[in-house]
N, C-alpha and C. Protein backbone atom coordinates (compact mmCIF):
# COMPACT_ATOMS: atom_id res chain seq x y z
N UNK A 1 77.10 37.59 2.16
CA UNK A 1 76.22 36.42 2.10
C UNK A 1 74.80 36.91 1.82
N UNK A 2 74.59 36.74 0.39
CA UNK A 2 72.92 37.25 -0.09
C UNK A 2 72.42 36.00 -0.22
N UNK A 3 72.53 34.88 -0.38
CA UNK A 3 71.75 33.85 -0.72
C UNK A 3 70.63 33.65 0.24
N UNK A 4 69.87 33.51 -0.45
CA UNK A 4 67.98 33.21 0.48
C UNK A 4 68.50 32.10 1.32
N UNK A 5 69.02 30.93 0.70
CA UNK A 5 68.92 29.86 1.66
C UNK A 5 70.22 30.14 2.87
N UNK A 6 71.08 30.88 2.73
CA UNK A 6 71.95 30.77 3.42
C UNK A 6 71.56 31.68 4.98
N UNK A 7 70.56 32.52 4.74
CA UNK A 7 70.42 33.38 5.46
C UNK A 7 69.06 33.14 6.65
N UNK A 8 68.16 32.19 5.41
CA UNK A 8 66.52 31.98 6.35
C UNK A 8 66.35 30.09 6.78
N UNK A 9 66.00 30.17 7.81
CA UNK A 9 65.84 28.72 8.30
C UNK A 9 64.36 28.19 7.94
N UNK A 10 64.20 27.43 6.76
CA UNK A 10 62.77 26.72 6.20
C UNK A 10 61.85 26.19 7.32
N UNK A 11 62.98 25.79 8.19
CA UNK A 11 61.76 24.53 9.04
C UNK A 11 60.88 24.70 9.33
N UNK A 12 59.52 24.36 9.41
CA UNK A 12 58.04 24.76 9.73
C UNK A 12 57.57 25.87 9.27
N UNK A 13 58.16 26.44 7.88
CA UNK A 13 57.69 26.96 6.90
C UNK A 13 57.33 26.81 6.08
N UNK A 14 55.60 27.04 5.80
CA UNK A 14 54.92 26.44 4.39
C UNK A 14 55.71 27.21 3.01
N UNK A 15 54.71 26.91 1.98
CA UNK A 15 54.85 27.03 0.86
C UNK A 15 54.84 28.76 0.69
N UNK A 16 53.65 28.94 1.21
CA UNK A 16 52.97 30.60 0.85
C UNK A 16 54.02 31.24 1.74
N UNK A 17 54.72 31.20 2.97
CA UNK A 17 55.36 31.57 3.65
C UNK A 17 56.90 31.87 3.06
N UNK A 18 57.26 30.77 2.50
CA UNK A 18 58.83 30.97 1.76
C UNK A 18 58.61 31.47 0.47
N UNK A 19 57.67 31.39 -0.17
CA UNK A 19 57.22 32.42 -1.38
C UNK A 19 57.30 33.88 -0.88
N UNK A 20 56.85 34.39 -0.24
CA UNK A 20 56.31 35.39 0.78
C UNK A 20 58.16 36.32 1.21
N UNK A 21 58.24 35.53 1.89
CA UNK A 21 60.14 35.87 2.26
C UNK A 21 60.74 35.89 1.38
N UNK A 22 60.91 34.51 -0.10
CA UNK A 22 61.86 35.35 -1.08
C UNK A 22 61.64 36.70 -2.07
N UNK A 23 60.28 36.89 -1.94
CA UNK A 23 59.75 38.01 -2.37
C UNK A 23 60.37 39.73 -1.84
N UNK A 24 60.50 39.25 -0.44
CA UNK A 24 60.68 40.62 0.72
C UNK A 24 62.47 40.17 0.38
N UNK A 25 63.00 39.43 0.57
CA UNK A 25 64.56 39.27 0.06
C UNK A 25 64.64 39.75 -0.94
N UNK A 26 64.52 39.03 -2.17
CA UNK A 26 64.43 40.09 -3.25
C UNK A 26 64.55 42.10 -3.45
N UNK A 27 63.22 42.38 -2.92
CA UNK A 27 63.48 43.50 -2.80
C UNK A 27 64.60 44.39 -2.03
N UNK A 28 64.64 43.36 -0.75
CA UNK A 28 65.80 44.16 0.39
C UNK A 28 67.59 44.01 -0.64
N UNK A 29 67.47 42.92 -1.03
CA UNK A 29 68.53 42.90 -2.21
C UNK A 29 68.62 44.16 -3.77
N UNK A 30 67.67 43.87 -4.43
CA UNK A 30 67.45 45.31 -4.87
C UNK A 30 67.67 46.25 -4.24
N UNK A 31 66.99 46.90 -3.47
CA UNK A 31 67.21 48.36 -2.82
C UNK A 31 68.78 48.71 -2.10
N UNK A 32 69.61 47.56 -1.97
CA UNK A 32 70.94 47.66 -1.34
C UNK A 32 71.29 48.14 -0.04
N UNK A 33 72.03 48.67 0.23
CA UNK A 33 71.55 49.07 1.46
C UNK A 33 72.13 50.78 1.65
N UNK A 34 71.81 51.22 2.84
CA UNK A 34 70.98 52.82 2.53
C UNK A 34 72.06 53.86 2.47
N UNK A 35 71.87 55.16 1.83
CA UNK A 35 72.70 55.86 1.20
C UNK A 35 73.28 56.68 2.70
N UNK A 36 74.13 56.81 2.34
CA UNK A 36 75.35 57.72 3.86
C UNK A 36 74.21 59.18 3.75
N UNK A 37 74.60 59.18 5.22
CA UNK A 37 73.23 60.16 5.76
C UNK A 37 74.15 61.65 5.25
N UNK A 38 73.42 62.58 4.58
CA UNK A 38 74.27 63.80 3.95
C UNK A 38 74.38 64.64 5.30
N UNK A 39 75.38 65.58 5.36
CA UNK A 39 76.11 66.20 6.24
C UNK A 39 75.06 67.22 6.86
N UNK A 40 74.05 67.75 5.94
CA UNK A 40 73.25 68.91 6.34
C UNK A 40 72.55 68.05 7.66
N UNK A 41 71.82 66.71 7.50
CA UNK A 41 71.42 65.98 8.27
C UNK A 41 71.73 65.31 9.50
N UNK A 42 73.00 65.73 9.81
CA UNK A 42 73.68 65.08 10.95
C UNK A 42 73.40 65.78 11.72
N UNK A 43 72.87 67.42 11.77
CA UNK A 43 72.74 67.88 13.03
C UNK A 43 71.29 67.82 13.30
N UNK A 44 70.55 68.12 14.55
CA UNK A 44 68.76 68.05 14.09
C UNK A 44 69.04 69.74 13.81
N UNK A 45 67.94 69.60 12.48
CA UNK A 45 67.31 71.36 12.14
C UNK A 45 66.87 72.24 13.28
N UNK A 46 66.75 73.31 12.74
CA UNK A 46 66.61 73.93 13.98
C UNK A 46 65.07 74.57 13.11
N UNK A 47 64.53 74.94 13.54
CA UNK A 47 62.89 75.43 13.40
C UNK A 47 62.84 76.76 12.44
N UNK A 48 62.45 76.56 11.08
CA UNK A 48 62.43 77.53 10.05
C UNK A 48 61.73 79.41 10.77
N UNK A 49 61.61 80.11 10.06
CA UNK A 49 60.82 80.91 10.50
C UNK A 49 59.44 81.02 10.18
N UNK A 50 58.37 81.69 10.34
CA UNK A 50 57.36 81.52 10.05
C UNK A 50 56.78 82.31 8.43
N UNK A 51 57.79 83.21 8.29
CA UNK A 51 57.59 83.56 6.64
C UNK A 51 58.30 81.96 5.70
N UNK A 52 59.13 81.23 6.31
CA UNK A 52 59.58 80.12 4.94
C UNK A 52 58.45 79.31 5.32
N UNK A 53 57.91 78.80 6.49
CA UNK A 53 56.98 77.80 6.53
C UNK A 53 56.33 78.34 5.15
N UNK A 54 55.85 79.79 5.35
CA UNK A 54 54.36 80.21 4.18
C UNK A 54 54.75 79.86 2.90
N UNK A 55 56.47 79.78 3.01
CA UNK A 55 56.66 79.96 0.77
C UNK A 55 56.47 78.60 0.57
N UNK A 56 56.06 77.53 1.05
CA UNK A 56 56.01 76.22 1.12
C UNK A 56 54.44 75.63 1.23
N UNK A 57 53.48 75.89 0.13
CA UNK A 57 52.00 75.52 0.25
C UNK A 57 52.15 73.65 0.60
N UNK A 58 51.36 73.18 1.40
CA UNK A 58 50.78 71.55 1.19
C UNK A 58 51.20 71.05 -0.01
N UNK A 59 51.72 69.91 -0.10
CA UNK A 59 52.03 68.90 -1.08
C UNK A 59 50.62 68.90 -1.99
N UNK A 60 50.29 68.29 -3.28
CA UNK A 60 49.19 68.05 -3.55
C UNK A 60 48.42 67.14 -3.54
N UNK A 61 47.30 66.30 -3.67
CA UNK A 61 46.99 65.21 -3.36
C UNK A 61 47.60 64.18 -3.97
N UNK A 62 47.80 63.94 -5.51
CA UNK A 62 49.10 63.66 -6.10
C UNK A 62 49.98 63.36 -5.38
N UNK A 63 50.54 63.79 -4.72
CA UNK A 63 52.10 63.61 -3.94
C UNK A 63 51.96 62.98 -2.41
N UNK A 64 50.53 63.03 -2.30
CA UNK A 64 50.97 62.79 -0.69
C UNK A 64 50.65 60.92 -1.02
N UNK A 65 49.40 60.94 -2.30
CA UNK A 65 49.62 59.60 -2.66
C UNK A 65 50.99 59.21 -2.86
N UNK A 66 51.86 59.64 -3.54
CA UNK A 66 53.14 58.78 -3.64
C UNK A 66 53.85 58.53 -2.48
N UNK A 67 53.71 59.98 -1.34
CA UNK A 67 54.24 59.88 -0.08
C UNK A 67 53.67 58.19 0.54
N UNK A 68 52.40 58.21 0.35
CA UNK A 68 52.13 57.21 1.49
C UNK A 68 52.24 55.85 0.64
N UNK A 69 52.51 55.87 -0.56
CA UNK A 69 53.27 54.36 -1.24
C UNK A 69 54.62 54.28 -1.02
N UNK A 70 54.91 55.50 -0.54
CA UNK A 70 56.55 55.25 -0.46
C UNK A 70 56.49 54.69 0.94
N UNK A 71 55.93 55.05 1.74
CA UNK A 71 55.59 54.79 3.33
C UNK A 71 55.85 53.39 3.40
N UNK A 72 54.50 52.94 2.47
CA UNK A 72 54.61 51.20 3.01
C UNK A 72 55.51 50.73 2.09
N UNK A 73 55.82 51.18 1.05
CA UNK A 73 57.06 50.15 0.53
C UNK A 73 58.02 49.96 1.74
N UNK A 74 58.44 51.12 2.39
CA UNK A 74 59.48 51.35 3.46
C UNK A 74 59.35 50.25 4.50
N UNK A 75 57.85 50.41 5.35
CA UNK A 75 57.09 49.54 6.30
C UNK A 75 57.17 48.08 5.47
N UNK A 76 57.23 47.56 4.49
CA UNK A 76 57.29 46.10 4.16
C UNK A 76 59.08 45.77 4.39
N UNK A 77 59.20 46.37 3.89
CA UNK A 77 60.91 46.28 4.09
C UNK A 77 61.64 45.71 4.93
N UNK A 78 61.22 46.92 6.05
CA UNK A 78 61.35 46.82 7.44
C UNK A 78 60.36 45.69 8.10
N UNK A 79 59.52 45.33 7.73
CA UNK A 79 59.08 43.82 8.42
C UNK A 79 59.74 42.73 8.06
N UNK A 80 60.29 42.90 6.47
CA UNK A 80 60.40 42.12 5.98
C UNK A 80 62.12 41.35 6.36
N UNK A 81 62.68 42.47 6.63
CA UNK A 81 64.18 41.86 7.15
C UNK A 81 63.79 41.77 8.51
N UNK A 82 63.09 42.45 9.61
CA UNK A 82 62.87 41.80 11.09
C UNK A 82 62.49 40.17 10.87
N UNK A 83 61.86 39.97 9.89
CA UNK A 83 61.13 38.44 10.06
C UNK A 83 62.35 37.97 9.45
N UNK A 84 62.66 38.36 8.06
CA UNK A 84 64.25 37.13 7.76
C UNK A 84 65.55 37.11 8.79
N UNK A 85 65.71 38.15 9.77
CA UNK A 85 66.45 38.53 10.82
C UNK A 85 66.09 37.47 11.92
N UNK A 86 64.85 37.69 11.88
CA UNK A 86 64.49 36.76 13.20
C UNK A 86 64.11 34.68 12.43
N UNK A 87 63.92 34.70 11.70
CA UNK A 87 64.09 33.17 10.82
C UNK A 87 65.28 33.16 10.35
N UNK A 88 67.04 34.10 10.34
CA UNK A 88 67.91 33.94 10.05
C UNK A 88 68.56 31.85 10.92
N UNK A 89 69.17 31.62 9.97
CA UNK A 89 69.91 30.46 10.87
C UNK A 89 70.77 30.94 12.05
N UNK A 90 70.63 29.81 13.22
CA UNK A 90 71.24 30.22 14.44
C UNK A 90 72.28 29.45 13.81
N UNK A 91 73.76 29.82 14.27
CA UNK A 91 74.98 29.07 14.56
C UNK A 91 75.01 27.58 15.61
N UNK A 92 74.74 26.66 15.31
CA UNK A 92 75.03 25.45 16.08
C UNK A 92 76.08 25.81 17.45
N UNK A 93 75.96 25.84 18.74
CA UNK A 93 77.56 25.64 19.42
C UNK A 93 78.05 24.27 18.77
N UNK A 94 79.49 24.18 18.60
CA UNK A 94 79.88 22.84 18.69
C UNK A 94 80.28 22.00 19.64
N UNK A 95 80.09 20.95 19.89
CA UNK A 95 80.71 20.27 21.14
C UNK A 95 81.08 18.80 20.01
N UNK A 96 82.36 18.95 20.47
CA UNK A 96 83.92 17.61 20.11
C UNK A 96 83.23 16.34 20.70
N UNK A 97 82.99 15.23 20.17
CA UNK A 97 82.59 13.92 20.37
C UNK A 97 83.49 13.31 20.39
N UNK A 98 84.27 12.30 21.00
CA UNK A 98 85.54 11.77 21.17
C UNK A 98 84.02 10.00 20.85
N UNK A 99 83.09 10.08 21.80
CA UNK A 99 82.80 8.68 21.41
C UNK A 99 81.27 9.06 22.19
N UNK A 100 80.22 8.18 21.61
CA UNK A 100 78.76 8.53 21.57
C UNK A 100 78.20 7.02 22.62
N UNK A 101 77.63 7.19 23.34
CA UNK A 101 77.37 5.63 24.00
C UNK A 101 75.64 5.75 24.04
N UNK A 102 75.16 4.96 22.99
CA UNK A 102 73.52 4.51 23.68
C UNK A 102 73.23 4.27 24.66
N UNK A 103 72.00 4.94 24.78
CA UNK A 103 71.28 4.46 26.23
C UNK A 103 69.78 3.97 25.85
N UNK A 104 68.96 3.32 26.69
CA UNK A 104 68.01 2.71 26.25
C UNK A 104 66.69 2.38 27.67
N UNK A 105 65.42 2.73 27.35
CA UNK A 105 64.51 2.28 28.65
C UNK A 105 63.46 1.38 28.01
N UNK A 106 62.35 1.42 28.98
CA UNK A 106 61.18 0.98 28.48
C UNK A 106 60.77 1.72 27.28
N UNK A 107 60.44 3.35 27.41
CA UNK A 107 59.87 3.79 26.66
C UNK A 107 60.48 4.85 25.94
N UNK A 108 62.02 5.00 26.31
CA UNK A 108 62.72 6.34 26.15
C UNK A 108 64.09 5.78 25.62
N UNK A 109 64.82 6.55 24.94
CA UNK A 109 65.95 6.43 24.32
C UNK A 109 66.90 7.54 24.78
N UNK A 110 68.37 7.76 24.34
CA UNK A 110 69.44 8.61 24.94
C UNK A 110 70.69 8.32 24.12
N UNK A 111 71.45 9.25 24.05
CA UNK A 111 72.87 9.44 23.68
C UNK A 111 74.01 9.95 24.52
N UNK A 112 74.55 9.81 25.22
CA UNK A 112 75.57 10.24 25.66
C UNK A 112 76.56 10.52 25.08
N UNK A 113 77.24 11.81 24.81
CA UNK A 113 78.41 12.19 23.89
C UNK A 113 79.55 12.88 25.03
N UNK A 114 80.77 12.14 24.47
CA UNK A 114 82.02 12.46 25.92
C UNK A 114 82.77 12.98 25.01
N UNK A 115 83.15 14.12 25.27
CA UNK A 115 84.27 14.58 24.74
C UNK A 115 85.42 14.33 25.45
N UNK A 116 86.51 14.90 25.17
CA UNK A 116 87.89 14.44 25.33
C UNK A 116 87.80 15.14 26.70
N UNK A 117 89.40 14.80 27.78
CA UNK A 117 89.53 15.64 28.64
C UNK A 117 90.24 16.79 28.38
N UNK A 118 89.74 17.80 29.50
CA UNK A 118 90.58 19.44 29.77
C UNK A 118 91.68 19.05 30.62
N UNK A 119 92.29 20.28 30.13
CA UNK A 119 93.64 20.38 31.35
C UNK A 119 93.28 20.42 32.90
N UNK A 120 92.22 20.57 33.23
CA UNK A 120 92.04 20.04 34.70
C UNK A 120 91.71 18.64 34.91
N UNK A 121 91.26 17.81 34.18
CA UNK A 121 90.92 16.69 34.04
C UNK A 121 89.48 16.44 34.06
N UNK A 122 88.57 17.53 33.69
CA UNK A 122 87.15 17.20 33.82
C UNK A 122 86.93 16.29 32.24
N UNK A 123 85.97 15.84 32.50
CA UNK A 123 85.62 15.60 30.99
C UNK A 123 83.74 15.28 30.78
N UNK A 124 83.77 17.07 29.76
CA UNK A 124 82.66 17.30 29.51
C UNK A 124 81.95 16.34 28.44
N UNK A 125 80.25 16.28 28.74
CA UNK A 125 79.52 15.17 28.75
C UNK A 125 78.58 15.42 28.39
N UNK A 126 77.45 15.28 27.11
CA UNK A 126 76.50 16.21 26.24
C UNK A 126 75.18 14.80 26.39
N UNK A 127 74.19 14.74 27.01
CA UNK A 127 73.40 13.76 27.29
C UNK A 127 72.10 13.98 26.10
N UNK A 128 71.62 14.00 25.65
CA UNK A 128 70.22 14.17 25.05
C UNK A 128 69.10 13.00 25.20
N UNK A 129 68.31 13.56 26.15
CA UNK A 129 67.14 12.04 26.46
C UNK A 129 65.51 12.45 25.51
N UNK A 130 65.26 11.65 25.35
CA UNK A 130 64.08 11.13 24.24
C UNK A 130 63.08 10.18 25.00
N UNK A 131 61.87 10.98 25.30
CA UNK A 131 60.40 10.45 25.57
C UNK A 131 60.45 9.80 26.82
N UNK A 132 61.66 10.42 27.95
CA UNK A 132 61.37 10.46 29.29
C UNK A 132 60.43 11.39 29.99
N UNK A 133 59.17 10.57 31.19
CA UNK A 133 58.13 11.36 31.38
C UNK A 133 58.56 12.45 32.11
N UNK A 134 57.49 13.55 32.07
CA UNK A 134 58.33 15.07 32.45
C UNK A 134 57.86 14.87 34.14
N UNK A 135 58.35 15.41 34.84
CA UNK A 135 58.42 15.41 36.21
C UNK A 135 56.72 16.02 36.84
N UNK A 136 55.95 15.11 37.99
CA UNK A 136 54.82 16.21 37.92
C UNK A 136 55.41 16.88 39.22
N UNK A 137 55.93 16.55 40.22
CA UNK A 137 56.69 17.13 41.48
C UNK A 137 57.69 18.27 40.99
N UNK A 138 57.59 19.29 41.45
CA UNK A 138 58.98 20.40 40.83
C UNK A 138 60.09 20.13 41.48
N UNK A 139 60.05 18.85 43.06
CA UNK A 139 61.50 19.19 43.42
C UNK A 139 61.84 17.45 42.67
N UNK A 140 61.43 16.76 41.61
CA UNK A 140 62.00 15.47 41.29
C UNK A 140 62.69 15.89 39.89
N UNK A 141 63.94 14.64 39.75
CA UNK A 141 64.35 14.95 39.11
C UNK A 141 65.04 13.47 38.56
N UNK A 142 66.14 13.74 37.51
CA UNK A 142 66.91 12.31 36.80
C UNK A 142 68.33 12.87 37.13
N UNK A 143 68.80 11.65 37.37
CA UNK A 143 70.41 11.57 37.71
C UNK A 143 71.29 10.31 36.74
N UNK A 144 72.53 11.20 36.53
CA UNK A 144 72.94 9.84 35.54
C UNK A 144 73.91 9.51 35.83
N UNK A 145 74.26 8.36 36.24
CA UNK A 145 75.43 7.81 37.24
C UNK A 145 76.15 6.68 36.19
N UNK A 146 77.43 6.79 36.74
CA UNK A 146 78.31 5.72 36.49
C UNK A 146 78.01 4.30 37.31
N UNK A 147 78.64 2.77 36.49
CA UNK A 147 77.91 1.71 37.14
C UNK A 147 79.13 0.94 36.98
N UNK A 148 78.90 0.13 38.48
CA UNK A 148 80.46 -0.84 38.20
C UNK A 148 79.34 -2.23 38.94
N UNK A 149 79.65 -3.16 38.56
CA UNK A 149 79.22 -4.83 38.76
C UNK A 149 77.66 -4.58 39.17
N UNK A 150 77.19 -3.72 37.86
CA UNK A 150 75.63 -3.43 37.72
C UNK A 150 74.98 -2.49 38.80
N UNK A 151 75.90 -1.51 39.69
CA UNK A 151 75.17 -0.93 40.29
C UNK A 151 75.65 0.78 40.07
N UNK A 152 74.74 1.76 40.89
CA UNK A 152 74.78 2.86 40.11
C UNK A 152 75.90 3.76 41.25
N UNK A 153 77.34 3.65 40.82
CA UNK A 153 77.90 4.24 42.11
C UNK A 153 78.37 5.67 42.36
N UNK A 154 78.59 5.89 40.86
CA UNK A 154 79.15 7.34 40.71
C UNK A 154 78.36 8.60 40.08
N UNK A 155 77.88 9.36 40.79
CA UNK A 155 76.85 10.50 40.23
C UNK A 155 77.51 11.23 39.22
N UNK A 156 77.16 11.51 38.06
CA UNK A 156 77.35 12.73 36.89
C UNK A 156 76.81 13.54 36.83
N UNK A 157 75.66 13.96 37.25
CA UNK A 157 74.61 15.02 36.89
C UNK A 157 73.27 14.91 36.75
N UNK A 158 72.88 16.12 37.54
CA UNK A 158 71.22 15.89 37.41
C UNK A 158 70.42 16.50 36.35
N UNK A 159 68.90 16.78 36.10
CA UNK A 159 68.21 17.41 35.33
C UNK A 159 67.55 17.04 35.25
N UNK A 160 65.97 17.94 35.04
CA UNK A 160 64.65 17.94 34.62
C UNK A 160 64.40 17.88 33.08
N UNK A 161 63.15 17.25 32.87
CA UNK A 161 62.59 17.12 31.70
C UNK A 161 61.80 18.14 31.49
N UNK A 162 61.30 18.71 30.41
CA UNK A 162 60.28 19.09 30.40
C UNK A 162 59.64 19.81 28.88
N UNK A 163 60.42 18.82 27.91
CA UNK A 163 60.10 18.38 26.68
C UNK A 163 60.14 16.89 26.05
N UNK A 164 59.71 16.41 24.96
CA UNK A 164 59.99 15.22 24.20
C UNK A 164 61.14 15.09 24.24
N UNK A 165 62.30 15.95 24.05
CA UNK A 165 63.68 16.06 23.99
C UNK A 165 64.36 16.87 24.70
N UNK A 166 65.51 16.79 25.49
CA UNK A 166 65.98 17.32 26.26
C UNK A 166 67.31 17.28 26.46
N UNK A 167 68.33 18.44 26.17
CA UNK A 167 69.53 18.03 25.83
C UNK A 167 70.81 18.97 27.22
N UNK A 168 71.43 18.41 28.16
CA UNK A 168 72.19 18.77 29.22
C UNK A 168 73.13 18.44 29.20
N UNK A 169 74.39 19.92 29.30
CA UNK A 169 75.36 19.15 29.37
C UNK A 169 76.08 18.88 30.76
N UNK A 170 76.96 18.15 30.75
CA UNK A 170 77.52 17.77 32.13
C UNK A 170 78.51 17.75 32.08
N UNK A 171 79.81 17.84 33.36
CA UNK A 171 80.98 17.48 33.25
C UNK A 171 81.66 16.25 34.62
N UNK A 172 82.71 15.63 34.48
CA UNK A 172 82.73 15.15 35.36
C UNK A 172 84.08 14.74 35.58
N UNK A 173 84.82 14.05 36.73
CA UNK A 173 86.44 14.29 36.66
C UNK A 173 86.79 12.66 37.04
N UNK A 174 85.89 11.93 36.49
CA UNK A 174 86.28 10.30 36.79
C UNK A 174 86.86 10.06 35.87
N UNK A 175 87.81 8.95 36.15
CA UNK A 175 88.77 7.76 35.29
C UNK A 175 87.46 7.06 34.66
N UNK A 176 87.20 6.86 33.65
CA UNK A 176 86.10 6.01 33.05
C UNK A 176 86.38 4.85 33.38
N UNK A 177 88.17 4.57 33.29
CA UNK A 177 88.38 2.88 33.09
C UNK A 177 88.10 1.86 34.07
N UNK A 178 87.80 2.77 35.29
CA UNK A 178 87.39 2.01 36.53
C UNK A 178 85.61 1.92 36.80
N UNK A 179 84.87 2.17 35.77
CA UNK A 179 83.58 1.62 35.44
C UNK A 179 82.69 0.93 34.67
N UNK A 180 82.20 0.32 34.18
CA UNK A 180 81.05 -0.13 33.51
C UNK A 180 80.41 0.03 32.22
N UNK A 181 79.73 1.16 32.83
CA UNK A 181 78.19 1.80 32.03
C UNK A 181 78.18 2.78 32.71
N UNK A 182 76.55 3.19 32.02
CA UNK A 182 76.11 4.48 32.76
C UNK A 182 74.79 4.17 32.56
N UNK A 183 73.51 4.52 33.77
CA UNK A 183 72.42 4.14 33.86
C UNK A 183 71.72 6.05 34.25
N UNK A 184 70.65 6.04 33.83
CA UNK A 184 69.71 7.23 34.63
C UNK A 184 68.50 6.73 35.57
N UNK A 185 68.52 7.21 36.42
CA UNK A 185 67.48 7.35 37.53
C UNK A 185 66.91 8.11 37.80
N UNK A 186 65.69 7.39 38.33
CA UNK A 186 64.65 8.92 38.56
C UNK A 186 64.39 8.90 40.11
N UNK A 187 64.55 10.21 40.37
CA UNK A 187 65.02 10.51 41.86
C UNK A 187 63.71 11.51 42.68
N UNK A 188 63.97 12.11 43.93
CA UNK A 188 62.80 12.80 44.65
C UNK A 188 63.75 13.49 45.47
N UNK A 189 63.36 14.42 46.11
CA UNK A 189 63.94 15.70 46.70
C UNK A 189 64.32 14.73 48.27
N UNK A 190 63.90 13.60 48.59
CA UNK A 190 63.72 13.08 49.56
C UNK A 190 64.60 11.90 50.05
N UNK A 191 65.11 11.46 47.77
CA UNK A 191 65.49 10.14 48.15
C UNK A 191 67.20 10.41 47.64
N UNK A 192 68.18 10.27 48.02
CA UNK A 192 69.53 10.83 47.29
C UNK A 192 69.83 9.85 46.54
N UNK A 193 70.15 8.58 47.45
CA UNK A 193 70.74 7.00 47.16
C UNK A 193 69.95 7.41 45.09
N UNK A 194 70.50 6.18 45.05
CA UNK A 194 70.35 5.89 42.89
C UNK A 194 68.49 5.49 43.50
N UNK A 195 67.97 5.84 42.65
CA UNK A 195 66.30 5.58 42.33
C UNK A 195 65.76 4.54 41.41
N UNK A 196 64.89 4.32 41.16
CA UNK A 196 64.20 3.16 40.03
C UNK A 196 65.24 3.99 38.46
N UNK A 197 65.41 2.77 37.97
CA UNK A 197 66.80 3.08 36.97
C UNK A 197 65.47 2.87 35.56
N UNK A 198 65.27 4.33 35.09
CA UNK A 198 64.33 4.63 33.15
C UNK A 198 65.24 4.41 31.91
N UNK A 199 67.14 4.37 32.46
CA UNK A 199 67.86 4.59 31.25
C UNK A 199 68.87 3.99 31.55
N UNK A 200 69.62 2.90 30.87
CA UNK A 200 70.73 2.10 30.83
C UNK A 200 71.82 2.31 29.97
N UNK A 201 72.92 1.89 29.81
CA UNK A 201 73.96 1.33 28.06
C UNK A 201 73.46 -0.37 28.09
């Protein structure tokens, strides 16, 4: 896999920046990759004597210039795949959606994604909440409960905010068919019972 796009992730990369990287790709593509280390080299040298050091005068100025262009060609190289290495695309995990349920507040939005059940009977539960306020207490938190004749009876899982977006997964081992909905609440280290309800279906 040589392709530029297949390898570097654009997002919040300008213009001069992805110019910049297919440039350093390019080259790391040219140069191929590096020749099998020769056999004399596998062991470390052992320390010449002091008559071969002498048959060996200083490079000339000539040469040590090419030495030190060869240097940074080397040094761009090597930055240049750490940075496409480190802007390489991450692999997504996947998580199986069997069925997606909206959620909805005053000021915040949500998805709930249920996947199918496991052979124990849990069934894992992928929440992502949107522009719920972030907690200023460190021991408060949101809980997202199951709801039967509008009230919040069955706990799923807790979690803190503490971005615009915030994605947790959960699991849980209830029969769905004996509930409702699902609501989130915002809770305190103090209060267990369901709290003032930010997120509904």
């Amino acid at each position: 896999m040589t392709r530029f796009e297949d390898l570097v992730d654009l997002d919040g990369v300008d213009a001069s920046q992805e110019a910049r990287l297919r440039r350093v790709h390019e080259l790391l593509v040219q140069a191929g990759p590096p020749p099998d280390l020769p056999p004399a080299l596998e062991r470390p040298p052992t320390a010449p004597p002091e008559a071969e050091i002498a048959a060996f005068p200083m490079l000339p100025r000539r040469r040590w210039a090419l030495v030190a262009v060869a240097a940074a060609a080397v040094a761009v190289l090597a930055f240049g795949g750490g940075y496409l290495t480190g802007h390489a695309k991450k692999k997504a995990t996947t998580f199986e959606t069997r069925r997606v349920v909206p959620m909805k507040g005053k000021n915040a939005l949500a998805l709930l994604r249920v996947a199918s059940k496991d052979d124990a009977g849990n069934t894992p539960m992928e929440l992502e909440v949107n522009n719920l306020p972030q907690q200023k207490v460190k021991s408060d938190y949101y809980e997202l409960w199951l709801t039967k004749d509008g009230k919040a009876i069955a706990p799923c899982g807790s979690f803190r905010v503490n971005a615009r977006t915030t994605t947790v997964r959960l699991s849980v081992p209830y029969d769905f068919h004996r509930f409702q909905g699902w609501v989130v609440t915002k809770q305190t280290a103090t209060h267990h019972t369901p709290g003032p309800i930010v997120l509904s279906t």
